[in-house]
Every structure is written in structure tokens, then in C-alpha cells.
N, C-alpha and C. Protein backbone atom coordinates (compact mmCIF):
# COMPACT_ATOMS: atom_id res chain seq x y z
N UNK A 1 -1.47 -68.56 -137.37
CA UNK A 1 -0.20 -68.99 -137.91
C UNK A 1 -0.09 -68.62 -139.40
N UNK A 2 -0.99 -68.65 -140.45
CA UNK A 2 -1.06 -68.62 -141.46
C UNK A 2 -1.00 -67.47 -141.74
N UNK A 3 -1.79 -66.18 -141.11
CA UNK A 3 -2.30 -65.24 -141.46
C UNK A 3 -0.79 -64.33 -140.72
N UNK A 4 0.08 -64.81 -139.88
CA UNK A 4 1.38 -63.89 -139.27
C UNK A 4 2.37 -64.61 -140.47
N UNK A 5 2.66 -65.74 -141.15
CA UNK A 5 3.27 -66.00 -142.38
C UNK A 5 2.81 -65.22 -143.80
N UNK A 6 1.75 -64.81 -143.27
CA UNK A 6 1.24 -64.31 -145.41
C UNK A 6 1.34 -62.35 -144.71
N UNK A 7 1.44 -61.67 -143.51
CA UNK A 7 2.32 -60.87 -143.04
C UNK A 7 3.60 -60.82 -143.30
N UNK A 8 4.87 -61.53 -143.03
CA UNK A 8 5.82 -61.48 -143.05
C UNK A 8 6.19 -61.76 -144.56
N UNK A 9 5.60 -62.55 -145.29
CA UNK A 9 5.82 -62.62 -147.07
C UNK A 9 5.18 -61.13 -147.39
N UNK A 10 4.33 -60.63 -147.09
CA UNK A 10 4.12 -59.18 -147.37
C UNK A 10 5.48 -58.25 -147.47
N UNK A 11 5.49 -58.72 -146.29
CA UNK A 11 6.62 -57.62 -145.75
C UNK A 11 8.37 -57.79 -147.22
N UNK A 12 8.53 -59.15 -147.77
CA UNK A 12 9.47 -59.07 -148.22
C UNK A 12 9.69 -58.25 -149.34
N UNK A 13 8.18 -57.91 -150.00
CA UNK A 13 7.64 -57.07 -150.99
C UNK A 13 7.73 -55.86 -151.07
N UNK A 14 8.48 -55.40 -151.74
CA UNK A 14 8.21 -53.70 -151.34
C UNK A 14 7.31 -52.85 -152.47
N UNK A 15 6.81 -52.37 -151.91
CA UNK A 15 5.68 -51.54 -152.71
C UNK A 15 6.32 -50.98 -153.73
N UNK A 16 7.66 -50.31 -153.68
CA UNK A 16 8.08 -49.41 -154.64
C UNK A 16 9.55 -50.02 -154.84
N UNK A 17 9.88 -50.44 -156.16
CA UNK A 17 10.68 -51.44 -156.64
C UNK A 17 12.03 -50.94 -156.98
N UNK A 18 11.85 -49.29 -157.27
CA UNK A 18 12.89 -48.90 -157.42
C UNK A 18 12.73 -48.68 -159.24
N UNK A 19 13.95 -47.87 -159.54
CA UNK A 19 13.71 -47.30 -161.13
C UNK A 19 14.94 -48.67 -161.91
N UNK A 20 14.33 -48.56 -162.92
CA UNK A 20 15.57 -49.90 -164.01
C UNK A 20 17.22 -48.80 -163.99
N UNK A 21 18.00 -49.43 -163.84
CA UNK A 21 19.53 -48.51 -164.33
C UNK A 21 18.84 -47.93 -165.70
N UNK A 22 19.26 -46.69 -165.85
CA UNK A 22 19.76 -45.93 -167.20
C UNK A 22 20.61 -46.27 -168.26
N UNK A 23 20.07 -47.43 -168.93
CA UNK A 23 20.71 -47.60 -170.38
C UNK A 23 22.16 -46.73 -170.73
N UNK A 24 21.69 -45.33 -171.11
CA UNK A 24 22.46 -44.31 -171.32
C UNK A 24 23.27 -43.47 -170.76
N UNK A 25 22.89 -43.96 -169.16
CA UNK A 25 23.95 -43.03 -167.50
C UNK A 25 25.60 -43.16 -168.28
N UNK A 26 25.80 -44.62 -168.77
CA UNK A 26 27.62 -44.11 -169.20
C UNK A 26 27.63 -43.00 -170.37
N UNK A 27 26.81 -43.11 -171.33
CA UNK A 27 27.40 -42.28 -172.46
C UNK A 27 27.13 -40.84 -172.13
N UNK A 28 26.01 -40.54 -171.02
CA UNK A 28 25.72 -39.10 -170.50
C UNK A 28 26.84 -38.41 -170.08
N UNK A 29 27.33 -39.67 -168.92
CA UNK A 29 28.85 -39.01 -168.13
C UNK A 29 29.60 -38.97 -168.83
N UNK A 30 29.85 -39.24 -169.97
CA UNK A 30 31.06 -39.41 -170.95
C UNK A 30 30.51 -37.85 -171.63
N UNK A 31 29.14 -37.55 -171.87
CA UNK A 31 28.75 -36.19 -172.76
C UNK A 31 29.39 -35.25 -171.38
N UNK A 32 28.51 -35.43 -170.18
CA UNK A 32 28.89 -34.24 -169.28
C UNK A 32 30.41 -34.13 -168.80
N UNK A 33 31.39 -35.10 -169.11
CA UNK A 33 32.87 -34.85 -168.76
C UNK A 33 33.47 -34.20 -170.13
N UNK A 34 32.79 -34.80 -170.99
CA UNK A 34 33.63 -33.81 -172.87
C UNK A 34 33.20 -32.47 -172.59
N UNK A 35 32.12 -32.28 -172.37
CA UNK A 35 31.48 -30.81 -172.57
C UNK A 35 31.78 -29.53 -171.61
N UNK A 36 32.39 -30.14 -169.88
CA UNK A 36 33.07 -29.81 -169.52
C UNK A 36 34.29 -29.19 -169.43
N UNK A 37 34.94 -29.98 -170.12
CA UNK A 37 36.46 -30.06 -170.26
C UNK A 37 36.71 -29.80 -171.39
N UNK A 38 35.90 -29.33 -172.76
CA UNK A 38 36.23 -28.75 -173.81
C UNK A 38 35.05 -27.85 -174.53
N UNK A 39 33.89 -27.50 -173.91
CA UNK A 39 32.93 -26.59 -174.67
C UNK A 39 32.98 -25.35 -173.49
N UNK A 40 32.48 -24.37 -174.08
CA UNK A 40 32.19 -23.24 -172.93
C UNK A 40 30.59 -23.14 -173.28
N UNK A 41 29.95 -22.63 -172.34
CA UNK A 41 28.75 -22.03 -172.25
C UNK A 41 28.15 -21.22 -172.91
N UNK A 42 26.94 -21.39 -174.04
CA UNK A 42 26.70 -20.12 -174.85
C UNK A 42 26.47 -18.30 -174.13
N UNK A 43 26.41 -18.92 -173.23
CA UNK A 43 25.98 -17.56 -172.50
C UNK A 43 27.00 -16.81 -172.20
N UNK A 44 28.11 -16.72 -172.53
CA UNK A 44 29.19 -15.95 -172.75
C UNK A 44 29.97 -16.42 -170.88
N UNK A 45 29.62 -16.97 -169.92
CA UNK A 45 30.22 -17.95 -168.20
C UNK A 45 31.95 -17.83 -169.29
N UNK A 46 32.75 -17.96 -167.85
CA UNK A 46 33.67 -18.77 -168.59
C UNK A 46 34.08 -20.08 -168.05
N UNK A 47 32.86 -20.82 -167.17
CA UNK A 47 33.12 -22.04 -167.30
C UNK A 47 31.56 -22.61 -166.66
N UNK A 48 31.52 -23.29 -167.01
CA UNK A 48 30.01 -24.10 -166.66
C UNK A 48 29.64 -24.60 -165.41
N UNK A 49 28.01 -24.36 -165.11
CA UNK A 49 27.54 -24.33 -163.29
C UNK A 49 26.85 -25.59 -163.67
N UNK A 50 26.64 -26.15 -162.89
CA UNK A 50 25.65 -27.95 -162.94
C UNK A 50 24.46 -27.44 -163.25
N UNK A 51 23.99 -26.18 -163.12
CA UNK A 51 22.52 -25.67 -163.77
C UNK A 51 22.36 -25.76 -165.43
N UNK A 52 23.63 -24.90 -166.09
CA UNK A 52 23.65 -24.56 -167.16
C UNK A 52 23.92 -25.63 -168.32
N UNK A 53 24.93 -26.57 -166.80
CA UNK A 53 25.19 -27.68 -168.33
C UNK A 53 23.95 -28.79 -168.05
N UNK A 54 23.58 -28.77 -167.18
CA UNK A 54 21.90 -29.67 -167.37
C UNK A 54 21.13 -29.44 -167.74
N UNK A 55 20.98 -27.80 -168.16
CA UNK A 55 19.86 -27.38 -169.31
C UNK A 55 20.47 -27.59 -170.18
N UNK A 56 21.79 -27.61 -170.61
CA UNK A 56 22.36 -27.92 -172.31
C UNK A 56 21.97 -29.06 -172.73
N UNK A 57 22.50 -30.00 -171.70
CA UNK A 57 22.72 -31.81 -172.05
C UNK A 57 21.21 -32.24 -171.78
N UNK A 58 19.69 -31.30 -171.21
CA UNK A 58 18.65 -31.83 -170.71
C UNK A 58 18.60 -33.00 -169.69
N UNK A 59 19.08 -32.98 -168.81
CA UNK A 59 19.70 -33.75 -167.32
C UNK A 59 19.33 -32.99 -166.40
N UNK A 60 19.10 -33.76 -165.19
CA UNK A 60 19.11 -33.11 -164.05
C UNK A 60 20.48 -32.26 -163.38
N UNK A 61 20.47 -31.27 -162.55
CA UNK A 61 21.87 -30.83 -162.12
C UNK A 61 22.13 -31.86 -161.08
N UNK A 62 21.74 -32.47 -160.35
CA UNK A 62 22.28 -33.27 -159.94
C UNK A 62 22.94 -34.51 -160.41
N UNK A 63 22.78 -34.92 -161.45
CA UNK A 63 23.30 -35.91 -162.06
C UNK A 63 24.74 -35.28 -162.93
N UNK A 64 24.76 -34.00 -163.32
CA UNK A 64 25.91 -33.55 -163.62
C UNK A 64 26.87 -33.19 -162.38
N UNK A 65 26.18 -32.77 -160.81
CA UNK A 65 27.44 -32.81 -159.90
C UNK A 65 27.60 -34.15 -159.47
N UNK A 66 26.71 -35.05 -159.74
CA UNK A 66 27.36 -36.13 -158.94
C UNK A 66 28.36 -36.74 -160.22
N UNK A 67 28.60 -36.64 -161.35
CA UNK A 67 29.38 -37.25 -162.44
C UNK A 67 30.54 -36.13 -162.24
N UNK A 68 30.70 -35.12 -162.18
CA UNK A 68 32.09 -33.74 -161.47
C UNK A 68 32.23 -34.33 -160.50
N UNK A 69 31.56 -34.78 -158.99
CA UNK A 69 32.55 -35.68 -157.77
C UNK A 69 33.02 -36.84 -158.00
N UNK A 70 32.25 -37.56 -159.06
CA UNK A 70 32.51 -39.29 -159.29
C UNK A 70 34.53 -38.93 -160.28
N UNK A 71 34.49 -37.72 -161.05
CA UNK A 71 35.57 -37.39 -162.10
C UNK A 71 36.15 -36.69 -161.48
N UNK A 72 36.02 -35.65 -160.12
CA UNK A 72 37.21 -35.15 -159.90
C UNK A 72 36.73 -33.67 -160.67
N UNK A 73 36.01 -33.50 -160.98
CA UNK A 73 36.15 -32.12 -162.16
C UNK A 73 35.67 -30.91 -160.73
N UNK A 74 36.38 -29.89 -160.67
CA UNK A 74 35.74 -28.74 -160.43
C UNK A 74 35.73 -27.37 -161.51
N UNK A 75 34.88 -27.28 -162.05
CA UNK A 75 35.24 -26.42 -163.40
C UNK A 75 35.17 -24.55 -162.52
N UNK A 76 34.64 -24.59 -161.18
CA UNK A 76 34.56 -23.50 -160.68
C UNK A 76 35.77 -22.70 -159.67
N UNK A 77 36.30 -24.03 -159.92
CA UNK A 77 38.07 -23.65 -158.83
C UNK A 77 39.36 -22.94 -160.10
N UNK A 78 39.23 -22.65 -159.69
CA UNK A 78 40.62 -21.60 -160.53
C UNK A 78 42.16 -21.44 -160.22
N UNK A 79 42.83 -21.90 -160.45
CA UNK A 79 44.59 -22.03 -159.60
C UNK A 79 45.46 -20.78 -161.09
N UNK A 80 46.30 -20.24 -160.68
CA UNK A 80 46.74 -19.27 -161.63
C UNK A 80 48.20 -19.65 -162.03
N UNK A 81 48.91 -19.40 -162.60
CA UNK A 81 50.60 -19.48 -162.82
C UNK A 81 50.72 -18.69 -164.04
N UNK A 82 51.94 -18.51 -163.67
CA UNK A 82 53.09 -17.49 -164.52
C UNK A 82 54.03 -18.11 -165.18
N UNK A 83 54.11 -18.02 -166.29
CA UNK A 83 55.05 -18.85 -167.04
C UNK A 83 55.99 -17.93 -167.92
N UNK A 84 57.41 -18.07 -167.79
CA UNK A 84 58.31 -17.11 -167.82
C UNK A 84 58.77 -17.67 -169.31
N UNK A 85 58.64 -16.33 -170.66
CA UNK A 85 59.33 -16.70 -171.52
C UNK A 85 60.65 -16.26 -171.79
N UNK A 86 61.37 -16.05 -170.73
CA UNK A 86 62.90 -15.78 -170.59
C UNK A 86 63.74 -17.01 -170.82
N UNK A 87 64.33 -16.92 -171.89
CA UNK A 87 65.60 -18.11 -172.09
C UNK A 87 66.46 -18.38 -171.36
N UNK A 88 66.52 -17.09 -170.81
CA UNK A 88 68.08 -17.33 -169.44
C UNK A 88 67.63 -17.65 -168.13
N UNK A 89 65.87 -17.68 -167.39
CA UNK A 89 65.46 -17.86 -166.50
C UNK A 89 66.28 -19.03 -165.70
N UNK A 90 66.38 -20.28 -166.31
CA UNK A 90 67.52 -21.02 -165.30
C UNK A 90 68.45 -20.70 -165.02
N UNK A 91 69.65 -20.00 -166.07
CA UNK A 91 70.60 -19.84 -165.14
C UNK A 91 70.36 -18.72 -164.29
N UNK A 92 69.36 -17.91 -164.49
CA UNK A 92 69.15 -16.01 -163.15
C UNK A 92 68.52 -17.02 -161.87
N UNK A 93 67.62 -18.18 -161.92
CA UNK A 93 67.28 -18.90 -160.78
C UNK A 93 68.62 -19.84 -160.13
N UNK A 94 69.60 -19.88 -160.90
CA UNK A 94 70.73 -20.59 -160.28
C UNK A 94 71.18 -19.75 -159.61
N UNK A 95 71.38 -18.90 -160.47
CA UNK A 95 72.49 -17.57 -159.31
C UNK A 95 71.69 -16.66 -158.38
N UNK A 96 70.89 -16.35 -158.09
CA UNK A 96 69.73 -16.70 -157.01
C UNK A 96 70.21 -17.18 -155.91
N UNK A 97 69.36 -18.53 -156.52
CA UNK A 97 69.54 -19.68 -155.17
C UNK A 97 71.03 -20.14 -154.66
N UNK A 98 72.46 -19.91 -155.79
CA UNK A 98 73.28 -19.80 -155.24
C UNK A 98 74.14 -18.67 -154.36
N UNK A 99 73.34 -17.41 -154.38
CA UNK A 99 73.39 -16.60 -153.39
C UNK A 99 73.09 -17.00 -152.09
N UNK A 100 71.65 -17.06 -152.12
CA UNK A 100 71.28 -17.22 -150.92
C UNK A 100 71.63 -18.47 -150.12
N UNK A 101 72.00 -19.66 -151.19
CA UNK A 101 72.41 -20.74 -150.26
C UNK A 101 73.96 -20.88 -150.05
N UNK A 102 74.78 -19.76 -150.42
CA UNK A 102 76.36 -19.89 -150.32
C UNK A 102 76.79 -18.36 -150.87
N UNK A 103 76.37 -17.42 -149.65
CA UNK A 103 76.40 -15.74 -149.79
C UNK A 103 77.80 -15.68 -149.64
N UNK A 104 78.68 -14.30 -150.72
CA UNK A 104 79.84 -14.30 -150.07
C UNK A 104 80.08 -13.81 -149.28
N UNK A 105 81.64 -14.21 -149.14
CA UNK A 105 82.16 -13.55 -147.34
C UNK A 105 81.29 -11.82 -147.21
N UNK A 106 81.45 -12.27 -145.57
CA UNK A 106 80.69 -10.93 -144.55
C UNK A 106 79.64 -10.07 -145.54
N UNK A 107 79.44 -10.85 -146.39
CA UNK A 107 77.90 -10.19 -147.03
C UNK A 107 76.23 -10.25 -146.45
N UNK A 108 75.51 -9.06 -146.55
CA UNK A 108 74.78 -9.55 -145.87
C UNK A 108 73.36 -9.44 -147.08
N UNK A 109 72.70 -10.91 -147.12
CA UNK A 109 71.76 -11.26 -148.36
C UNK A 109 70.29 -10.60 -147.78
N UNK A 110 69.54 -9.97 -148.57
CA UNK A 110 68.46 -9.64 -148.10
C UNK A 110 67.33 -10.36 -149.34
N UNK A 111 66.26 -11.06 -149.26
CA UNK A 111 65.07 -11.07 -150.41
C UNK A 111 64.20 -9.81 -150.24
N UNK A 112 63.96 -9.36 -151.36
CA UNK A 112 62.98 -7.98 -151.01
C UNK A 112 61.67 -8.18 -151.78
N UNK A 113 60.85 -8.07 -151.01
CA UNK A 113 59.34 -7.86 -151.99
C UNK A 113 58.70 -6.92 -151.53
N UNK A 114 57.48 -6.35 -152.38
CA UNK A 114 57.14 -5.45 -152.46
C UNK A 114 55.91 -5.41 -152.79
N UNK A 115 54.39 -4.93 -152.17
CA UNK A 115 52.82 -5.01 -152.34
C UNK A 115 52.53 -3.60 -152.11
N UNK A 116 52.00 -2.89 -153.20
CA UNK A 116 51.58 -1.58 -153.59
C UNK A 116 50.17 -1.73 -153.18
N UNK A 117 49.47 -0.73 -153.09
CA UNK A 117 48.12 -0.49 -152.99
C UNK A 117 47.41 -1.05 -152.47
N UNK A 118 47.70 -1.40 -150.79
CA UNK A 118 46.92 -2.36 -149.94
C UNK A 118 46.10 -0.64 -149.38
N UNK A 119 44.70 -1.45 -149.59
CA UNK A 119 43.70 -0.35 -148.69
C UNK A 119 43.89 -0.35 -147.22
N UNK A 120 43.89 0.44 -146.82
CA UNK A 120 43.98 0.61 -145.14
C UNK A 120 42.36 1.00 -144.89
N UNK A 121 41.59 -0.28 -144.53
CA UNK A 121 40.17 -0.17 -144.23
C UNK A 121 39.87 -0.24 -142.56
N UNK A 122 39.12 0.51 -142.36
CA UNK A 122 38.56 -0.06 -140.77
C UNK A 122 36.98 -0.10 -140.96
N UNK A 123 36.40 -1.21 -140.41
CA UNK A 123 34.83 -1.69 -140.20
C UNK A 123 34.54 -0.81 -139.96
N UNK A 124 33.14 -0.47 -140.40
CA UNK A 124 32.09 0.38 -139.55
C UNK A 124 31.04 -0.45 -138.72
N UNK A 125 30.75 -1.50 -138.62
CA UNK A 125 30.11 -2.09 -137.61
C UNK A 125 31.09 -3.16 -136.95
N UNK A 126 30.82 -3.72 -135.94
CA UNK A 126 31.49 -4.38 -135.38
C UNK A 126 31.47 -6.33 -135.80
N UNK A 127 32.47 -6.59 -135.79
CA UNK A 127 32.97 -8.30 -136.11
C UNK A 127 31.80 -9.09 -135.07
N UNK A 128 31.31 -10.01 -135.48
CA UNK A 128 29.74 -10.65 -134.73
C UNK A 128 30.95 -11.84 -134.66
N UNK A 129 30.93 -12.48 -133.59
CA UNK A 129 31.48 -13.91 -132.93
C UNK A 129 30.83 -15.14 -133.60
N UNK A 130 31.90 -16.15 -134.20
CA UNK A 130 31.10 -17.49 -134.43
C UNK A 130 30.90 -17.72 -133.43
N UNK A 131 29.44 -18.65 -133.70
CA UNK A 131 28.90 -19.31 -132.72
C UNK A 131 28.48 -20.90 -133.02
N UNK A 132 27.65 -21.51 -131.85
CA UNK A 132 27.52 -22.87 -132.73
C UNK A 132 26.47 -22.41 -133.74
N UNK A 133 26.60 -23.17 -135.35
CA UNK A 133 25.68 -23.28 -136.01
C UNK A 133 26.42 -21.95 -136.98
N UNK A 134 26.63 -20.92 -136.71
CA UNK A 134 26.88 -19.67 -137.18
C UNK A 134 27.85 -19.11 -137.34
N UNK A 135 28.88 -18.93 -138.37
CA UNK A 135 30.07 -18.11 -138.91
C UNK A 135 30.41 -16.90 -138.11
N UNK A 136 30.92 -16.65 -138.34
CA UNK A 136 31.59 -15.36 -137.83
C UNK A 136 31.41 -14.27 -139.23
N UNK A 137 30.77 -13.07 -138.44
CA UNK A 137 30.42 -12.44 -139.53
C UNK A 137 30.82 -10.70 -139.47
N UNK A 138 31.15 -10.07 -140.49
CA UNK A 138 31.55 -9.07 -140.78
C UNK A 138 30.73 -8.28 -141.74
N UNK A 139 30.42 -7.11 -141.09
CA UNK A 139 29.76 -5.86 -141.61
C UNK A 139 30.23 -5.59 -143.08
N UNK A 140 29.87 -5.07 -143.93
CA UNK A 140 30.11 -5.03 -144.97
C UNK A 140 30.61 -3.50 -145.25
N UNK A 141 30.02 -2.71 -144.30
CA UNK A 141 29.99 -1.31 -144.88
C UNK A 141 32.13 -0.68 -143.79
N UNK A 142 32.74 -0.11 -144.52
CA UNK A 142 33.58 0.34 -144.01
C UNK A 142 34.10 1.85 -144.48
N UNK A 143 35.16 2.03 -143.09
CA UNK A 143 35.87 3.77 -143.94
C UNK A 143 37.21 3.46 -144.34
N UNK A 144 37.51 4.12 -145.79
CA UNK A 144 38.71 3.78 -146.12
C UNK A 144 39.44 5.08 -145.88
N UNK A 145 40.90 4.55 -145.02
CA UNK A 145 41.50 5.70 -145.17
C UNK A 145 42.56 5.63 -146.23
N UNK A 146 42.85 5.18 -147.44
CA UNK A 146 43.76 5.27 -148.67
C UNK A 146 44.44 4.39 -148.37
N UNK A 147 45.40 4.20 -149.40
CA UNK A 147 46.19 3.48 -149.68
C UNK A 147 47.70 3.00 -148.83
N UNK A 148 48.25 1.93 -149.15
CA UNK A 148 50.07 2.01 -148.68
C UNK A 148 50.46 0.95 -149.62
N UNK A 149 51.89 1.62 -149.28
CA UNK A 149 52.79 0.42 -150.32
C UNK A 149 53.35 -0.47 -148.91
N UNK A 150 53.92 -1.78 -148.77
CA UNK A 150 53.96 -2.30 -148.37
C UNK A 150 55.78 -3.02 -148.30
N UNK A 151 56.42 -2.44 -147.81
CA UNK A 151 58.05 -3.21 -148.39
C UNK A 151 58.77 -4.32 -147.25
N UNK A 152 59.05 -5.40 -147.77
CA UNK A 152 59.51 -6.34 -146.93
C UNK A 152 60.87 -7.18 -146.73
N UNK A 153 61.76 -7.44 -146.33
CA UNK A 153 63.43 -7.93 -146.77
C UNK A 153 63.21 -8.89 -145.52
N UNK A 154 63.50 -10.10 -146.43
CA UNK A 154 63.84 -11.13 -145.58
C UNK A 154 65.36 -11.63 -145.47
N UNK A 155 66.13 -11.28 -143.98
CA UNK A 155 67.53 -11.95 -143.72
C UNK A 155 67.75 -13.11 -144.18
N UNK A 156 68.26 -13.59 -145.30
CA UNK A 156 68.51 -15.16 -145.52
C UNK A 156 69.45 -15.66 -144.43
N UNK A 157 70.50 -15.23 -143.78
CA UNK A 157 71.09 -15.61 -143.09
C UNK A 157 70.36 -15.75 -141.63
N UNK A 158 69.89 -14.57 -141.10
CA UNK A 158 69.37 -14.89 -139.19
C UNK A 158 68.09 -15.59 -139.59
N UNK A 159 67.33 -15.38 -140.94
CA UNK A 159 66.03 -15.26 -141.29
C UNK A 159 65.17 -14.37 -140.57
N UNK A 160 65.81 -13.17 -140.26
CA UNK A 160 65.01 -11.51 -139.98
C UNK A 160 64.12 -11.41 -140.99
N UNK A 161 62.78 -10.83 -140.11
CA UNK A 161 62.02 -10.35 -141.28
C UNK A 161 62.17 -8.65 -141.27
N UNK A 162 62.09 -7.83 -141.93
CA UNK A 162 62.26 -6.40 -141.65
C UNK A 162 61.43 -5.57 -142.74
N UNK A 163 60.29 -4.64 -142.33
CA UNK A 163 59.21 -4.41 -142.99
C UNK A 163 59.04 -2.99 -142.58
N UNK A 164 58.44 -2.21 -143.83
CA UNK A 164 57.90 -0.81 -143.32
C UNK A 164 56.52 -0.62 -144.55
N UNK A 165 55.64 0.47 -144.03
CA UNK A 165 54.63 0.89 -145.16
C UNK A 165 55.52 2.17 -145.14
N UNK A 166 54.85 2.65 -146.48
CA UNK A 166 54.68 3.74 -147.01
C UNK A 166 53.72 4.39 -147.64
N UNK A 167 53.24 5.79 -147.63
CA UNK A 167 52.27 6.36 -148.10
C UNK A 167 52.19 6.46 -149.74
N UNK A 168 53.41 6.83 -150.09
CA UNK A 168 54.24 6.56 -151.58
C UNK A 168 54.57 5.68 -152.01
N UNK A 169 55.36 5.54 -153.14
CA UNK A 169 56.03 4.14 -153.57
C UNK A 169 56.64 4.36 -155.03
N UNK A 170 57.96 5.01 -154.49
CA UNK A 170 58.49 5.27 -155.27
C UNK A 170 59.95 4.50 -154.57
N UNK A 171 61.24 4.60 -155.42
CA UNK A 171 62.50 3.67 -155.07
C UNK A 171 63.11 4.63 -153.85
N UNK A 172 62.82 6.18 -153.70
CA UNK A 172 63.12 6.45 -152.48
C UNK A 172 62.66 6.42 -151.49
N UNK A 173 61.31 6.02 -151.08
CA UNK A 173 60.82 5.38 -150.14
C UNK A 173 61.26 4.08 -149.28
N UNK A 174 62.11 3.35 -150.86
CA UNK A 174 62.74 1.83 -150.06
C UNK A 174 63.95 2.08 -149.77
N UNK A 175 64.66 2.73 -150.46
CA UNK A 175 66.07 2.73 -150.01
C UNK A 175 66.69 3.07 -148.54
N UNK A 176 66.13 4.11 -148.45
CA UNK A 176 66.31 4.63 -146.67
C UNK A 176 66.21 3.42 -145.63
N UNK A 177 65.27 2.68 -146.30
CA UNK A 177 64.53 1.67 -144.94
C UNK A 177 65.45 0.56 -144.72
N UNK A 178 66.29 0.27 -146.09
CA UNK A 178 67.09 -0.89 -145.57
C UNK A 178 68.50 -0.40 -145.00
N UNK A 179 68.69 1.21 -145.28
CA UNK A 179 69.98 1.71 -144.78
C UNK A 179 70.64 1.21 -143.23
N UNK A 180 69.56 1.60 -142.42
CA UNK A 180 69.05 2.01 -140.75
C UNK A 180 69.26 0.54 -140.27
């Protein structure tokens, strides 16, 4: 009886107690979110890997990605925009969108865009099937046969799409195509 009680008080004990909190864990995350979000990397990066800024700050990299998931930070994602310094840009986006949303009589509205220099590649080995466990994977090596321009008009009215390549890409290449 004694000796299955001084067992089970054993047991409440754990050998390994665990580490004290880090005094300094807030003011670190506070260094690794500033240094982030306003230093760059001496090494000429243009933005910092959890390796580089844990050799800066002397931290583990894990303690700098888990303070980037705890903040939200991805310093390795990149989103782009265009910012138009045209003064008249609102009203050319009014008359625009008031085309296309109130075209005049028996007119017919087309949007046109236009992608130059798409490679026309074909694989030289063949596309491997995902599987479980395993991606779907693609040969690396290919033959290029050159270039095309790419022209596209979207019907605002039926919402037709109507598209051709071209080998060229010059304005007489497009014009013909929307004649027909």
C-alpha cells in the first residue's frame, strides 16, 4: 500500500520541469517586428529570411517565424500596384465605365487587351501524374518555338470573348481581327 502511494507521488513529479518564461521574449518580438518592418538586411536581400534576421538579433529562427505568424508579417510575399499620376484619371475612368455600362444606340462596345511575347513552349519530357504523397511534376527541359502576341476583345454587351495570336505585333495585325 505504501510503496503503490510513494509510486503514484512519483509519478506527479516530472523529471524535467520545463524552462522559466523569457524575461525579454516581449522586447525581442517588439526588436524582430521593428527590424522587419523597417531595416533591410546588410547583405544587400531585399527583405529578410528567419535565418538572417536570427543571426542579426542572435535568436533562434524559429522564434523569429513563430513572432511573423503570432504578427501576421510575411516579409517574403510580394503584392504589386500601379499608381496612376494622371490628374484626369477619374474623370477617363468615368467615361469608361459609362460606356460600357450605358453604350450608345446600336453601338457595339468592345474592351481590348493585349499580351506580347508569350513563349510558345512544348515539354520535352513528359507531365508525371500527382499521386498520393507526390505533386505533379514537370520536366524542366523544353523546345521553344518563339514568340506570339496575344489580342483579346471582350463584348460588353453578349459578353463574347473574341481572341487571335499573332506572330507580329504591330497595330496591323489587330485591326483586321476585329473587322471580320
Amino acid at each position: 500500500m505504501i510503496g503503490s502511494c510513494l509510486s503514484v507521488l512519483a509519478g506527479i513529479y516530472s523529471r524535467h520541469r520545463g524552462k522559466a518564461p523569457d524575461k525579454n521574449a516581449e522586447k525581442l518580438a517588439a526588436r524582430i517586428i521593428d527590424w522587419t518592418l523597417h531595416l533591410k538586411p546588410a547583405n544587400g536581400a531585399t527583405q529578410w529570411s528567419t535565418r538572417t534576421l536570427a543571426a542579426a538579433l542572435q535568436t533562434s529562427q524559429s522564434r523569429v517565424a513563430r513572432v511573423w505568424a503570432k504578427s501576421g508579417l510575411q516579409p517574403h510575399r510580394l503584392r504589386r500596384y500601379k499608381a496612376s499620376n494622371d490628374p484626369d484619371l477619374e474623370s477617363k475612368a468615368a467615361d469608361v465605365i459609362g460606356l460600357y455600362l450605358k453604350p450608345p444606340l446600336n453601338a457595339a462596345v468592345f474592351c481590348v487587351d493585349e499580351q506580347t511575347a508569350i513563349q510558345a513552349l512544348d515539354r520535352l519530357d513528359p507531365v508525371l501524374p500527382l499521386s498520393p504523397g507526390r505533386a505533379e511534376r514537370h520536366g524542366f527541359e523544353y523546345y521553344r518555338h518563339g514568340t506570339l502576341s496575344l489580342y483579346a476583345a471582350l463584348d460588353t454587351l453578349s459578353g463574347e470573348v473574341l481572341g487571335k495570336t499573332t506572330e507580329r505585333h504591330t497595330s496591323a495585325d489587330l485591326l483586321p481581327s476585329w473587322k471580320s
